[in-house]
PDB file of N, CA and C in Angstrom:
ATOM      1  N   UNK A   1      69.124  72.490  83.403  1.00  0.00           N
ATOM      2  CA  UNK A   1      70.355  73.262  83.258  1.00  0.00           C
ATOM      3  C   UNK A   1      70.084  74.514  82.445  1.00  0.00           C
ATOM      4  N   UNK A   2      70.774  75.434  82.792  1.00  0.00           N
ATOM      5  CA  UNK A   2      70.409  76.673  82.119  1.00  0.00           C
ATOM      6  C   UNK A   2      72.056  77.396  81.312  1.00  0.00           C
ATOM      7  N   UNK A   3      71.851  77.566  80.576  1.00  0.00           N
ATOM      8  CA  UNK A   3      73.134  78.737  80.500  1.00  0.00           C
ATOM      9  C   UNK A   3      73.044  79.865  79.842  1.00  0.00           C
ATOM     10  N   UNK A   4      73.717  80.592  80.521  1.00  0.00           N
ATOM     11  CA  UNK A   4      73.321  82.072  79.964  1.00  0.00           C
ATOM     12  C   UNK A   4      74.896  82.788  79.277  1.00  0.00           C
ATOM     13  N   UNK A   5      74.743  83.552  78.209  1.00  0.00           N
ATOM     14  CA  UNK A   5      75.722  84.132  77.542  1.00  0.00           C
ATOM     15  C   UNK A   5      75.637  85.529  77.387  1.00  0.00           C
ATOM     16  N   UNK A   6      76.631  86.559  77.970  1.00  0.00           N
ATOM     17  CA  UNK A   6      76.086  87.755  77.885  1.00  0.00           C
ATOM     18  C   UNK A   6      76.807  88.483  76.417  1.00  0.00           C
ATOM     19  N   UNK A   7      76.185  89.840  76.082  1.00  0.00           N
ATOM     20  CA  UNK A   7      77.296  90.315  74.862  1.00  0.00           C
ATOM     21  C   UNK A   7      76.474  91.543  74.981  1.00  0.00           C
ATOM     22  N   UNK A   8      77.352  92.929  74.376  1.00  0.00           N
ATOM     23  CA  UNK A   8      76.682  93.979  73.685  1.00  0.00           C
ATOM     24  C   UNK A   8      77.360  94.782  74.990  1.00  0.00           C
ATOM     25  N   UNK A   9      78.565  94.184  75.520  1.00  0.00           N
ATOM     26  CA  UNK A   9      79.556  95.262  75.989  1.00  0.00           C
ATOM     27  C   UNK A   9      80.485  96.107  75.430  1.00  0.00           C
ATOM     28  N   UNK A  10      81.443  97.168  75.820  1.00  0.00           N
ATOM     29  CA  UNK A  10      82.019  97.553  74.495  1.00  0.00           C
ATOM     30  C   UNK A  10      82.549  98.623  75.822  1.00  0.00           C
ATOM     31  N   UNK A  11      83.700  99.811  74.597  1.00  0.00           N
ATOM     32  CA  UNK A  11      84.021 100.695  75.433  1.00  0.00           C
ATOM     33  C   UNK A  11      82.781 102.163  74.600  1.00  0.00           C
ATOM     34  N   UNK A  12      82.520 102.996  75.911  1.00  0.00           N
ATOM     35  CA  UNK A  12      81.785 104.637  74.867  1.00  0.00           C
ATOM     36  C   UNK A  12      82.373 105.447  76.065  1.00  0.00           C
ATOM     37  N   UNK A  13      81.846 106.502  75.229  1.00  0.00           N
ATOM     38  CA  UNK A  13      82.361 107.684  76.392  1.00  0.00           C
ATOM     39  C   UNK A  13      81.460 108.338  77.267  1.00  0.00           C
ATOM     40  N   UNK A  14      81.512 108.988  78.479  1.00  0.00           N
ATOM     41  CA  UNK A  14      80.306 109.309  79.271  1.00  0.00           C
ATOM     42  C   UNK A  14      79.206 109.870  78.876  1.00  0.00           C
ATOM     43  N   UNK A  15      78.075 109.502  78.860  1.00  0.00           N
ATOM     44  CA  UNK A  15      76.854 110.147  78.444  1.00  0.00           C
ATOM     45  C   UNK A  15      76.374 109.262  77.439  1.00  0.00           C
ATOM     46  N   UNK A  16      76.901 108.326  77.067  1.00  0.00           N
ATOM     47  CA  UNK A  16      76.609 107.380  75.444  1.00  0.00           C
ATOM     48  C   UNK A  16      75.800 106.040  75.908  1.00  0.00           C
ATOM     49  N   UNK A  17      75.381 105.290  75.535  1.00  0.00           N
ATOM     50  CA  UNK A  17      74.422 103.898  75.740  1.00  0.00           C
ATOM     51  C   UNK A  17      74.741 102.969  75.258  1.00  0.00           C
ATOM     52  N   UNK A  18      74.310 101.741  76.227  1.00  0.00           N
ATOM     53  CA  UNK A  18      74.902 100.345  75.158  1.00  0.00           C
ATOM     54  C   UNK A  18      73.555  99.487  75.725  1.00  0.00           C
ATOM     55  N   UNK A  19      73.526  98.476  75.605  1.00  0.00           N
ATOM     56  CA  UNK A  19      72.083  97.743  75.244  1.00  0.00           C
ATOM     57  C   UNK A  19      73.153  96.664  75.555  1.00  0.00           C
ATOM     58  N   UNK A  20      72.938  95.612  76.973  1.00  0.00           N
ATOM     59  CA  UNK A  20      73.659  94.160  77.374  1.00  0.00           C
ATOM     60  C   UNK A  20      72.415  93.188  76.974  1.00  0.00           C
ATOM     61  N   UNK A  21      73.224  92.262  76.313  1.00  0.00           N
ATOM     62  CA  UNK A  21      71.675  91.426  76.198  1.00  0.00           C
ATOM     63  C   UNK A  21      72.696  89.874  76.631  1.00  0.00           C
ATOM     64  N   UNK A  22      71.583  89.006  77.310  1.00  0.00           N
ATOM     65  CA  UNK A  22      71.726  87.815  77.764  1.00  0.00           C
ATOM     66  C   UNK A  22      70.997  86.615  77.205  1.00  0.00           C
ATOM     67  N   UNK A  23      71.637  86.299  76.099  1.00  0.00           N
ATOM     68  CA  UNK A  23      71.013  84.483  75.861  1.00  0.00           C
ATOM     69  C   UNK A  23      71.061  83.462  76.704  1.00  0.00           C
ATOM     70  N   UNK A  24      69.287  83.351  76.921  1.00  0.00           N
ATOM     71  CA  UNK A  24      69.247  82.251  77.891  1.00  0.00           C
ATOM     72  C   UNK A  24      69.226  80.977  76.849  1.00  0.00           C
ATOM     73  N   UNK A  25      69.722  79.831  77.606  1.00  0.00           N
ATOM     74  CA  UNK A  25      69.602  78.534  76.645  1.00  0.00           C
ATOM     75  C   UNK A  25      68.832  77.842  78.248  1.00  0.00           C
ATOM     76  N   UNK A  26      67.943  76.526  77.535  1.00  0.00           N
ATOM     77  CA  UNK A  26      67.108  76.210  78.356  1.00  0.00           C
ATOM     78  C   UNK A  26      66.057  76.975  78.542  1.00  0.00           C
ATOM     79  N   UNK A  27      64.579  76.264  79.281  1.00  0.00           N
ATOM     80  CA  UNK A  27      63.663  77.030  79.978  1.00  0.00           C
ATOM     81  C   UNK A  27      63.742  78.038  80.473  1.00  0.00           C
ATOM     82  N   UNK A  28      62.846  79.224  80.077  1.00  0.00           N
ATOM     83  CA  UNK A  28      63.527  80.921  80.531  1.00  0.00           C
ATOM     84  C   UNK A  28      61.800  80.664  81.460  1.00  0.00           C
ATOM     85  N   UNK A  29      61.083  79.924  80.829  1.00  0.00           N
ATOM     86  CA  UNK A  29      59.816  80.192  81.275  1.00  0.00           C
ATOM     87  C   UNK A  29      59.559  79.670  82.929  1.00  0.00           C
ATOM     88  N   UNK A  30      60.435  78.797  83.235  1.00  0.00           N
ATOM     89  CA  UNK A  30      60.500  78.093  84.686  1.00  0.00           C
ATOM     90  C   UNK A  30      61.530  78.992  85.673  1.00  0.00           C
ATOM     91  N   UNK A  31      62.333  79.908  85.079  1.00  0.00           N
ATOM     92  CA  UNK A  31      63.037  80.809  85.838  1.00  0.00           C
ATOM     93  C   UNK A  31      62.020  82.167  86.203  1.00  0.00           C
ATOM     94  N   UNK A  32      62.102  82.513  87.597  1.00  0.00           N
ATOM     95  CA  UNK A  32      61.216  83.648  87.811  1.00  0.00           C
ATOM     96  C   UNK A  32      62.005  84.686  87.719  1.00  0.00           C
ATOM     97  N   UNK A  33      63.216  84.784  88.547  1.00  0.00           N
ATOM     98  CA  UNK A  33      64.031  86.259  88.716  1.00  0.00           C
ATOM     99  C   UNK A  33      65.251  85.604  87.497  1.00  0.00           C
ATOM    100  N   UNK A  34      65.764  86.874  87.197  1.00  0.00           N
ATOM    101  CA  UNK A  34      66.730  87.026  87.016  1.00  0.00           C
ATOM    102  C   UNK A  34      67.447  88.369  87.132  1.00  0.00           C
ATOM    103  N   UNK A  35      68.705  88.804  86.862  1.00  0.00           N
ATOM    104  CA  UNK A  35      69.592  90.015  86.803  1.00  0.00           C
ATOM    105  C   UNK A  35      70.329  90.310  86.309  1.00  0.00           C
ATOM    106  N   UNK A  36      70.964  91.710  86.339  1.00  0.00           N
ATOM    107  CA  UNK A  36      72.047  91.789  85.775  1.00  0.00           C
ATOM    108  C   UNK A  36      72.957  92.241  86.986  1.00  0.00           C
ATOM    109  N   UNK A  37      74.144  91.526  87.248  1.00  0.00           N
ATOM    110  CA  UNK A  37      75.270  92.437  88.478  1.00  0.00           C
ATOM    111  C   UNK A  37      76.373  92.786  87.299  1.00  0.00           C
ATOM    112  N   UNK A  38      77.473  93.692  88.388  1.00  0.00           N
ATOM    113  CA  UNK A  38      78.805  94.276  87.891  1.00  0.00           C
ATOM    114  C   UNK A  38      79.745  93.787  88.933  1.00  0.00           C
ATOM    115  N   UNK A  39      80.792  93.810  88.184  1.00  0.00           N
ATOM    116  CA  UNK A  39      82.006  93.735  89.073  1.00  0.00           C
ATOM    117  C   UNK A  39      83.285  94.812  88.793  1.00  0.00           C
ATOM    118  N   UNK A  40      82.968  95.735  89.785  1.00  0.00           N
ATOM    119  CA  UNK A  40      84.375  96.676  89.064  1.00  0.00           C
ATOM    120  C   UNK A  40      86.052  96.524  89.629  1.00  0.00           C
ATOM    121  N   UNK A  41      86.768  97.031  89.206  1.00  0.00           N
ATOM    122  CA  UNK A  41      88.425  95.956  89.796  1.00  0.00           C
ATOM    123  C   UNK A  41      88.532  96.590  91.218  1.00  0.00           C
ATOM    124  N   UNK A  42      88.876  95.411  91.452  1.00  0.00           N
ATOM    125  CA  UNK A  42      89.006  95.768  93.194  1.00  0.00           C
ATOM    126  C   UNK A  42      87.645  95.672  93.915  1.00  0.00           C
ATOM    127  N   UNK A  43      86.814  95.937  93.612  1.00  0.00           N
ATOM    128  CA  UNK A  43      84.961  95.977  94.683  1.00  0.00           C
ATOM    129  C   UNK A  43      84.586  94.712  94.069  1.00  0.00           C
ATOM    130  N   UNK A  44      83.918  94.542  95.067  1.00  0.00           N
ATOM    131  CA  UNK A  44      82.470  93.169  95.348  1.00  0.00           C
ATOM    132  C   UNK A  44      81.698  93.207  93.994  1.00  0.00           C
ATOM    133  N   UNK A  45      81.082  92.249  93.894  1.00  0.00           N
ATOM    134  CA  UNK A  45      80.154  91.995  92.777  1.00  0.00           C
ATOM    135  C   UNK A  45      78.864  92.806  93.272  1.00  0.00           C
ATOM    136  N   UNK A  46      78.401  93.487  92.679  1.00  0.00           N
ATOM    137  CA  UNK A  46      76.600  94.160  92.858  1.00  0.00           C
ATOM    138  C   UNK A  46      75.662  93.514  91.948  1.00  0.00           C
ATOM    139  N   UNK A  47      74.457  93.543  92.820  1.00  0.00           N
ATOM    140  CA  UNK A  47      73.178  93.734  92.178  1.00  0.00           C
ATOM    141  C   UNK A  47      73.183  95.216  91.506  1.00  0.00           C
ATOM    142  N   UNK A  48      72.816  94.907  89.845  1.00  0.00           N
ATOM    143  CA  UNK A  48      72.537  96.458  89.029  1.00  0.00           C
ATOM    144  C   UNK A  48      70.755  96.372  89.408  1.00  0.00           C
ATOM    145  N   UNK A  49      70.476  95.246  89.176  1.00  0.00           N
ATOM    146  CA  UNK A  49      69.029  95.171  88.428  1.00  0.00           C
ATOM    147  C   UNK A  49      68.695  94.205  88.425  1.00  0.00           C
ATOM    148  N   UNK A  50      67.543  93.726  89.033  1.00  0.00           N
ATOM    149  CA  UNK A  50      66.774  92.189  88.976  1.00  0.00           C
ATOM    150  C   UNK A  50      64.890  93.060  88.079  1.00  0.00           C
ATOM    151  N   UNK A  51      64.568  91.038  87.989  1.00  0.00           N
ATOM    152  CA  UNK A  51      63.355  91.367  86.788  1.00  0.00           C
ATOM    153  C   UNK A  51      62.903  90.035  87.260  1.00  0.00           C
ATOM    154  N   UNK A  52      61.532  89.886  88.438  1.00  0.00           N
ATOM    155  CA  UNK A  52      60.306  88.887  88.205  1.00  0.00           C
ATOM    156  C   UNK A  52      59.877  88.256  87.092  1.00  0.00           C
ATOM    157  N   UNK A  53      59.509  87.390  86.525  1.00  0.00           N
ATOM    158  CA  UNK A  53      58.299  86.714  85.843  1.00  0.00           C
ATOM    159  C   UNK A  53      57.310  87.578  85.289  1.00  0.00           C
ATOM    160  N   UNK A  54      57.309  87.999  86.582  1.00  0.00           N
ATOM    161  CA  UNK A  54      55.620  88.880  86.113  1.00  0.00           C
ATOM    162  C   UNK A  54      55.926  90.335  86.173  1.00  0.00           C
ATOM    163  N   UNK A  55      57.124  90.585  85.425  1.00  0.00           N
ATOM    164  CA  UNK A  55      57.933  92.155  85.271  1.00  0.00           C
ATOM    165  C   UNK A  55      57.981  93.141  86.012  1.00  0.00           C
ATOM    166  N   UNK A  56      58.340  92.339  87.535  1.00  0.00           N
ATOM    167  CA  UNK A  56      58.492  93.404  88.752  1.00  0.00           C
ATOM    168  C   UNK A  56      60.409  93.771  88.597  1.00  0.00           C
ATOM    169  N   UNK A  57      60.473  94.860  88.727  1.00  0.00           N
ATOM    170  CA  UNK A  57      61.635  95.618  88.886  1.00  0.00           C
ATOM    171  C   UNK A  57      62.260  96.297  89.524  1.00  0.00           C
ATOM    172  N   UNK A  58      63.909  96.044  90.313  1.00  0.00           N
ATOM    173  CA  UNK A  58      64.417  96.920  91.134  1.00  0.00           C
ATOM    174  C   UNK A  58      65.570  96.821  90.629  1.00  0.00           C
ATOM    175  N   UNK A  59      66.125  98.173  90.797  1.00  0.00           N
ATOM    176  CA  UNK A  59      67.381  98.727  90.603  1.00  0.00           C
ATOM    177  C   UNK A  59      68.405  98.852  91.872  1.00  0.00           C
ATOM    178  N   UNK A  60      69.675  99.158  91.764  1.00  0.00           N
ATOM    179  CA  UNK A  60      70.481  99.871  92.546  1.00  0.00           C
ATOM    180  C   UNK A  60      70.528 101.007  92.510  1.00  0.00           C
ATOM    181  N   UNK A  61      70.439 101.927  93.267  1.00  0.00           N
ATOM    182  CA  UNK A  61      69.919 103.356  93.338  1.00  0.00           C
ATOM    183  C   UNK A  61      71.047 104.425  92.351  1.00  0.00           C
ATOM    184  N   UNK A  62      72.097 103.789  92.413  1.00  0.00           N
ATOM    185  CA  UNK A  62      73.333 104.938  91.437  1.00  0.00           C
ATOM    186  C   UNK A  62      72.434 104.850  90.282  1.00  0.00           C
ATOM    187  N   UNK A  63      72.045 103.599  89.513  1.00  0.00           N
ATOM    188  CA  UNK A  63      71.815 103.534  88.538  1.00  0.00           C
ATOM    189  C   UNK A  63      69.720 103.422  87.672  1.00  0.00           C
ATOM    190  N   UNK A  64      69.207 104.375  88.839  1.00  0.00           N
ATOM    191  CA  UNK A  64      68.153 104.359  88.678  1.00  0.00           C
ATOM    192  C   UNK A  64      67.549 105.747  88.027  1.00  0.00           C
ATOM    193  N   UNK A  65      66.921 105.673  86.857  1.00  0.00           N
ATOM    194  CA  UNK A  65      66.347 106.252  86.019  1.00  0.00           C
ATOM    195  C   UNK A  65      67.411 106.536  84.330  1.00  0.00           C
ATOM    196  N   UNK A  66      68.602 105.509  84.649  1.00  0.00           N
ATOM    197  CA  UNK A  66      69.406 105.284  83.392  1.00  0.00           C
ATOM    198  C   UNK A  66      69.448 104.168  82.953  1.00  0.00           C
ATOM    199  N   UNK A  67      69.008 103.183  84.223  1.00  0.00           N
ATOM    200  CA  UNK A  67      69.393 101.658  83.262  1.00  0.00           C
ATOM    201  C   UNK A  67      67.728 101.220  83.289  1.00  0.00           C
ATOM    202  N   UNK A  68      67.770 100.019  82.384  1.00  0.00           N
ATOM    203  CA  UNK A  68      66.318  99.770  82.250  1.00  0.00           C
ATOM    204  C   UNK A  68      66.734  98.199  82.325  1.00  0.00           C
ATOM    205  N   UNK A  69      66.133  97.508  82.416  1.00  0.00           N
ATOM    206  CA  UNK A  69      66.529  95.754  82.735  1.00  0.00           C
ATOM    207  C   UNK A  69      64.541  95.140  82.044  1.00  0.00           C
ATOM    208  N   UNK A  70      65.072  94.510  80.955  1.00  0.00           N
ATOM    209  CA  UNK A  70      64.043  93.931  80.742  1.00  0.00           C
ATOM    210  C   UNK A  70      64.378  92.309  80.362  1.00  0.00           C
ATOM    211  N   UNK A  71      63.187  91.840  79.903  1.00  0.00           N
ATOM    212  CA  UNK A  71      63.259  90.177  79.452  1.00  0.00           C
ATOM    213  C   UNK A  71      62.470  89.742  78.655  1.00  0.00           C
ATOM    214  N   UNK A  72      62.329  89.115  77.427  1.00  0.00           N
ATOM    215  CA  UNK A  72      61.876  88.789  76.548  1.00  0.00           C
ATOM    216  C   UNK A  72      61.424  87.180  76.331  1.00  0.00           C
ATOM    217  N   UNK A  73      60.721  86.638  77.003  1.00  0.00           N
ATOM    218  CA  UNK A  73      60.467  85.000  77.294  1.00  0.00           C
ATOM    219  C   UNK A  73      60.334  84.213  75.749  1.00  0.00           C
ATOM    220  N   UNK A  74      59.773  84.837  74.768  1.00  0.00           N
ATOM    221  CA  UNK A  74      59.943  84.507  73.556  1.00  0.00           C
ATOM    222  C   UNK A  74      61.122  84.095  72.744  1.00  0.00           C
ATOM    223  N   UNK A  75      62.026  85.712  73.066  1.00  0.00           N
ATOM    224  CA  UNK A  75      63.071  85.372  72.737  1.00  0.00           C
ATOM    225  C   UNK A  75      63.862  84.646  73.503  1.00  0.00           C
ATOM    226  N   UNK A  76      63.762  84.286  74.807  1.00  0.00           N
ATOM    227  CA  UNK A  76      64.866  83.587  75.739  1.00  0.00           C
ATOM    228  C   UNK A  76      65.796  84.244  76.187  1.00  0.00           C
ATOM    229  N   UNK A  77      65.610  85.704  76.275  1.00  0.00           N
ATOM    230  CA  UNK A  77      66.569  86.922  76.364  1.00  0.00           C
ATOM    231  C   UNK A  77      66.479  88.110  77.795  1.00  0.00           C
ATOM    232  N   UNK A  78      67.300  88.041  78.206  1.00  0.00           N
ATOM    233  CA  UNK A  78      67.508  89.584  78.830  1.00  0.00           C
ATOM    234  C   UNK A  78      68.306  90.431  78.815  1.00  0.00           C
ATOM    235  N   UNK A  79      67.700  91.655  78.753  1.00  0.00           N
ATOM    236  CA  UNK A  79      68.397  92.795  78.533  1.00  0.00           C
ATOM    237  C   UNK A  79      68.734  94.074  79.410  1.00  0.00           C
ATOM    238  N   UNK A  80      69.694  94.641  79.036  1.00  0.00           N
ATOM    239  CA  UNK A  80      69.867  95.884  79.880  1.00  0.00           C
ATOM    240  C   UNK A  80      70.392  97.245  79.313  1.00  0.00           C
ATOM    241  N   UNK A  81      69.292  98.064  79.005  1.00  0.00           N
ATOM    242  CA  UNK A  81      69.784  99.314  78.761  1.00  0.00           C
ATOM    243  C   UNK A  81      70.841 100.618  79.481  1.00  0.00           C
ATOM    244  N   UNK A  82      71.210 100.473  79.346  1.00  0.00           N
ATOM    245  CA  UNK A  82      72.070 101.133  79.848  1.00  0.00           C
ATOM    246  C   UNK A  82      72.188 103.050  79.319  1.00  0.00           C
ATOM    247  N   UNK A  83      71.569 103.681  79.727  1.00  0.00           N
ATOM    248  CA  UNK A  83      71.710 105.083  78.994  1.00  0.00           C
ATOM    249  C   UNK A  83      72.432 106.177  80.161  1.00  0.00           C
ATOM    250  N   UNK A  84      73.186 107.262  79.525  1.00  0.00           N
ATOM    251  CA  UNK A  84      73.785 108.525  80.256  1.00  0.00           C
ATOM    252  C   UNK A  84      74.569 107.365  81.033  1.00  0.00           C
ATOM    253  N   UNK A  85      75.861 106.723  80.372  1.00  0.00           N
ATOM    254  CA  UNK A  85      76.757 105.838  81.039  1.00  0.00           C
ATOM    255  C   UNK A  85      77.670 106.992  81.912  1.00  0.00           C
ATOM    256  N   UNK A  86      78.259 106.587  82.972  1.00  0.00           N
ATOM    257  CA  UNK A  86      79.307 107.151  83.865  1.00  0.00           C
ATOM    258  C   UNK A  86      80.687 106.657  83.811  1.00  0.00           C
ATOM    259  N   UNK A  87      81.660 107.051  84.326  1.00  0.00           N
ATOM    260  CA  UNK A  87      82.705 106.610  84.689  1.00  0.00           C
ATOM    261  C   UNK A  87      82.553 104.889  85.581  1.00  0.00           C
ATOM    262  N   UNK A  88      81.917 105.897  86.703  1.00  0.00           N
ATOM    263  CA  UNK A  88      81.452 104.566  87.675  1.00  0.00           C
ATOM    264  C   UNK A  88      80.785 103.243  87.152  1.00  0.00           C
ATOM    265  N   UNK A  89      80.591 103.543  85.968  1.00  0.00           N
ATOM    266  CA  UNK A  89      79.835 102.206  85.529  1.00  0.00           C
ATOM    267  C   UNK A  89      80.398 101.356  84.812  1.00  0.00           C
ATOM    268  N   UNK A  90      81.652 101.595  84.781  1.00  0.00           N
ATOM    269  CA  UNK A  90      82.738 100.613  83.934  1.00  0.00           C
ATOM    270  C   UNK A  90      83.021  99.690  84.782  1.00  0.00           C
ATOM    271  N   UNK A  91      83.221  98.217  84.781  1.00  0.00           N
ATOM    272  CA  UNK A  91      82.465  97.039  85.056  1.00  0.00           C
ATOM    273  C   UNK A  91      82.786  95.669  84.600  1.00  0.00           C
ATOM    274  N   UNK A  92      82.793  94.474  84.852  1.00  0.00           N
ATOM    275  CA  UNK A  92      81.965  93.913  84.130  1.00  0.00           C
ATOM    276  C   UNK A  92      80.724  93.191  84.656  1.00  0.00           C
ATOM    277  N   UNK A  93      79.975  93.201  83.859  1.00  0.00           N
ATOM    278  CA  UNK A  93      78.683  92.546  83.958  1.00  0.00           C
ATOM    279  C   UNK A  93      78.356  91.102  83.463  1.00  0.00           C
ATOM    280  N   UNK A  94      77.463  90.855  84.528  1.00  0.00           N
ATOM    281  CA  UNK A  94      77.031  89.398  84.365  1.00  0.00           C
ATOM    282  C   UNK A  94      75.871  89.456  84.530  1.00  0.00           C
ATOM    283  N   UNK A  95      75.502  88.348  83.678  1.00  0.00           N
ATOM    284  CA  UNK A  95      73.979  87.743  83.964  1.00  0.00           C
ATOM    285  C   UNK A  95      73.284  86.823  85.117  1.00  0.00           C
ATOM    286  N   UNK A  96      72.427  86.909  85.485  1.00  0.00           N
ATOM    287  CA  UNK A  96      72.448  85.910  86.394  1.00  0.00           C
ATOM    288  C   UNK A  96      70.664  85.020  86.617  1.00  0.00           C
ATOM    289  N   UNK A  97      70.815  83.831  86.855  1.00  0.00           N
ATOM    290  CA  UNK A  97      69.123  83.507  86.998  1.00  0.00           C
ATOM    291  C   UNK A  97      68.929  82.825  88.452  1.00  0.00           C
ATOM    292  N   UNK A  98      67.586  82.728  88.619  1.00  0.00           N
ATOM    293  CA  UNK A  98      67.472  81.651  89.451  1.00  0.00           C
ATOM    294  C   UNK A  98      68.233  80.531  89.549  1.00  0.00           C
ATOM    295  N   UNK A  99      68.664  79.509  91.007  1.00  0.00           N
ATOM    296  CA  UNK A  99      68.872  78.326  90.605  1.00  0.00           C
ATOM    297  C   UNK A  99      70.492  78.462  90.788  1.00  0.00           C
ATOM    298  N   UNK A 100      71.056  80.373  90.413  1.00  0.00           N
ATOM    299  CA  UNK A 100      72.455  80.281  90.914  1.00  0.00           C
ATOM    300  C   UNK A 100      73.269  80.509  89.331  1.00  0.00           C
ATOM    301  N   UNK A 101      72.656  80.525  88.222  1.00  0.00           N
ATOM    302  CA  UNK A 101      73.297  80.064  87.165  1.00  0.00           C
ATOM    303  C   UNK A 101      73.891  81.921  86.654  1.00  0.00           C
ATOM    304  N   UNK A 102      75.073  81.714  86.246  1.00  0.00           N
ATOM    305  CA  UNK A 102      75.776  83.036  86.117  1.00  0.00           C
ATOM    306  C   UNK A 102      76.407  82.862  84.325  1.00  0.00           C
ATOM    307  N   UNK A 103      76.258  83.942  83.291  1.00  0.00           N
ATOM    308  CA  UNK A 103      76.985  84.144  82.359  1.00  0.00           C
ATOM    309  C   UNK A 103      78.701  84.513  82.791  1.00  0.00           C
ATOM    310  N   UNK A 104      79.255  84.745  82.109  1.00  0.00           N
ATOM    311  CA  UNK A 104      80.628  84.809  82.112  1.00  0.00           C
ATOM    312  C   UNK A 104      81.346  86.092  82.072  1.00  0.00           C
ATOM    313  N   UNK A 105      80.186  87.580  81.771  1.00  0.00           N
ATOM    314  CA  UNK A 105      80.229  88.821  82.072  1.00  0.00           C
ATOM    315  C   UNK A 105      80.789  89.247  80.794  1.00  0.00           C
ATOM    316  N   UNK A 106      80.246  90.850  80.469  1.00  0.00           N
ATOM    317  CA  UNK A 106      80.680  91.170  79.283  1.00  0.00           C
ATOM    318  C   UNK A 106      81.332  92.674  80.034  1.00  0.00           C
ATOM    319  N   UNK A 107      82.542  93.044  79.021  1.00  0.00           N
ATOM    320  CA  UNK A 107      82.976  94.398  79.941  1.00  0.00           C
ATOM    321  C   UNK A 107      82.334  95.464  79.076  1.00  0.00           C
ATOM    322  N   UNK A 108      82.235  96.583  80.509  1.00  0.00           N
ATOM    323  CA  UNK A 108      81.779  97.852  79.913  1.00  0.00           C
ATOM    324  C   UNK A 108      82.627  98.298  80.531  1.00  0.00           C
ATOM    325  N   UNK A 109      83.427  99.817  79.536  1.00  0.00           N
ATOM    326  CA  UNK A 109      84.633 100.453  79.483  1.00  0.00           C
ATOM    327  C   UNK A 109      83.639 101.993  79.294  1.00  0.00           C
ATOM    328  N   UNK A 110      83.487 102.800  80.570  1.00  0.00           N
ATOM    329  CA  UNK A 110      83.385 104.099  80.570  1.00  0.00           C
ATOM    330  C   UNK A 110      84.323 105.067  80.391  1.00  0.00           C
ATOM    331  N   UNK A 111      85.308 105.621  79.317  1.00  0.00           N
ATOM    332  CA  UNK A 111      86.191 106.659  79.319  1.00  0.00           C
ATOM    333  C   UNK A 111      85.843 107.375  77.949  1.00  0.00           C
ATOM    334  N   UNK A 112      87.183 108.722  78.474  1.00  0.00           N
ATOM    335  CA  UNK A 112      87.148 109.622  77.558  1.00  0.00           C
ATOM    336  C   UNK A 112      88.505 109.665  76.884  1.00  0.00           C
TER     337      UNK A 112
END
């Protein structure tokens, strides 16, 4: 069983950064992929960002060369940088691993 807890959402204003981080509980080391998706009101859930085992990385193209998606097996953690935030990127976000297992999403609030 795995569970994951996300935090380090918040509201900023366009152009500002926030850092999502995901506590994994359980084996992080037996999970290969994991991600981060969004859900904004009204649209489908997206893939932002997935992260291999062996620190292969893909993005969704809106958000490529601002967000960074990493993972920390030590700490039991993943993260997501988030820099030069948009409107469009207000959200919420979830974590997600192999196996199907989803955090509970933290919101990000893009305004001015």
């Amino acid at each position: 069983q795995v569970r994951l807890v996300e935090s380090g959402g918040g509201s900023v204003q366009p152009g500002e950064s926030l850092r999502l981080s995901c506590e994994v509980s359980g084996n992080i080391f037996s999970i290969d992929r994991m991600a981060w998706y969004r859900q904004a009101p009204g649209k489908q859930r997206e893939l932002v960002a997935n992260i291999t085992s062996g620190g292969s990385v893909k993005y969704v193209d809106s958000v490529k060369g601002r967000f960074f998606i990493s993972r920390d097996n030590a700490k039991s953690a993943l993260y997501l940088q988030m820099n030069s935030l948009k409107f469009e990127d207000t959200a919420v976000y979830y974590c997600w691993s192999d196996y199907g297992f989803w955090g509970r999403g933290t919101q990000v609030t893009v305004s001015s």
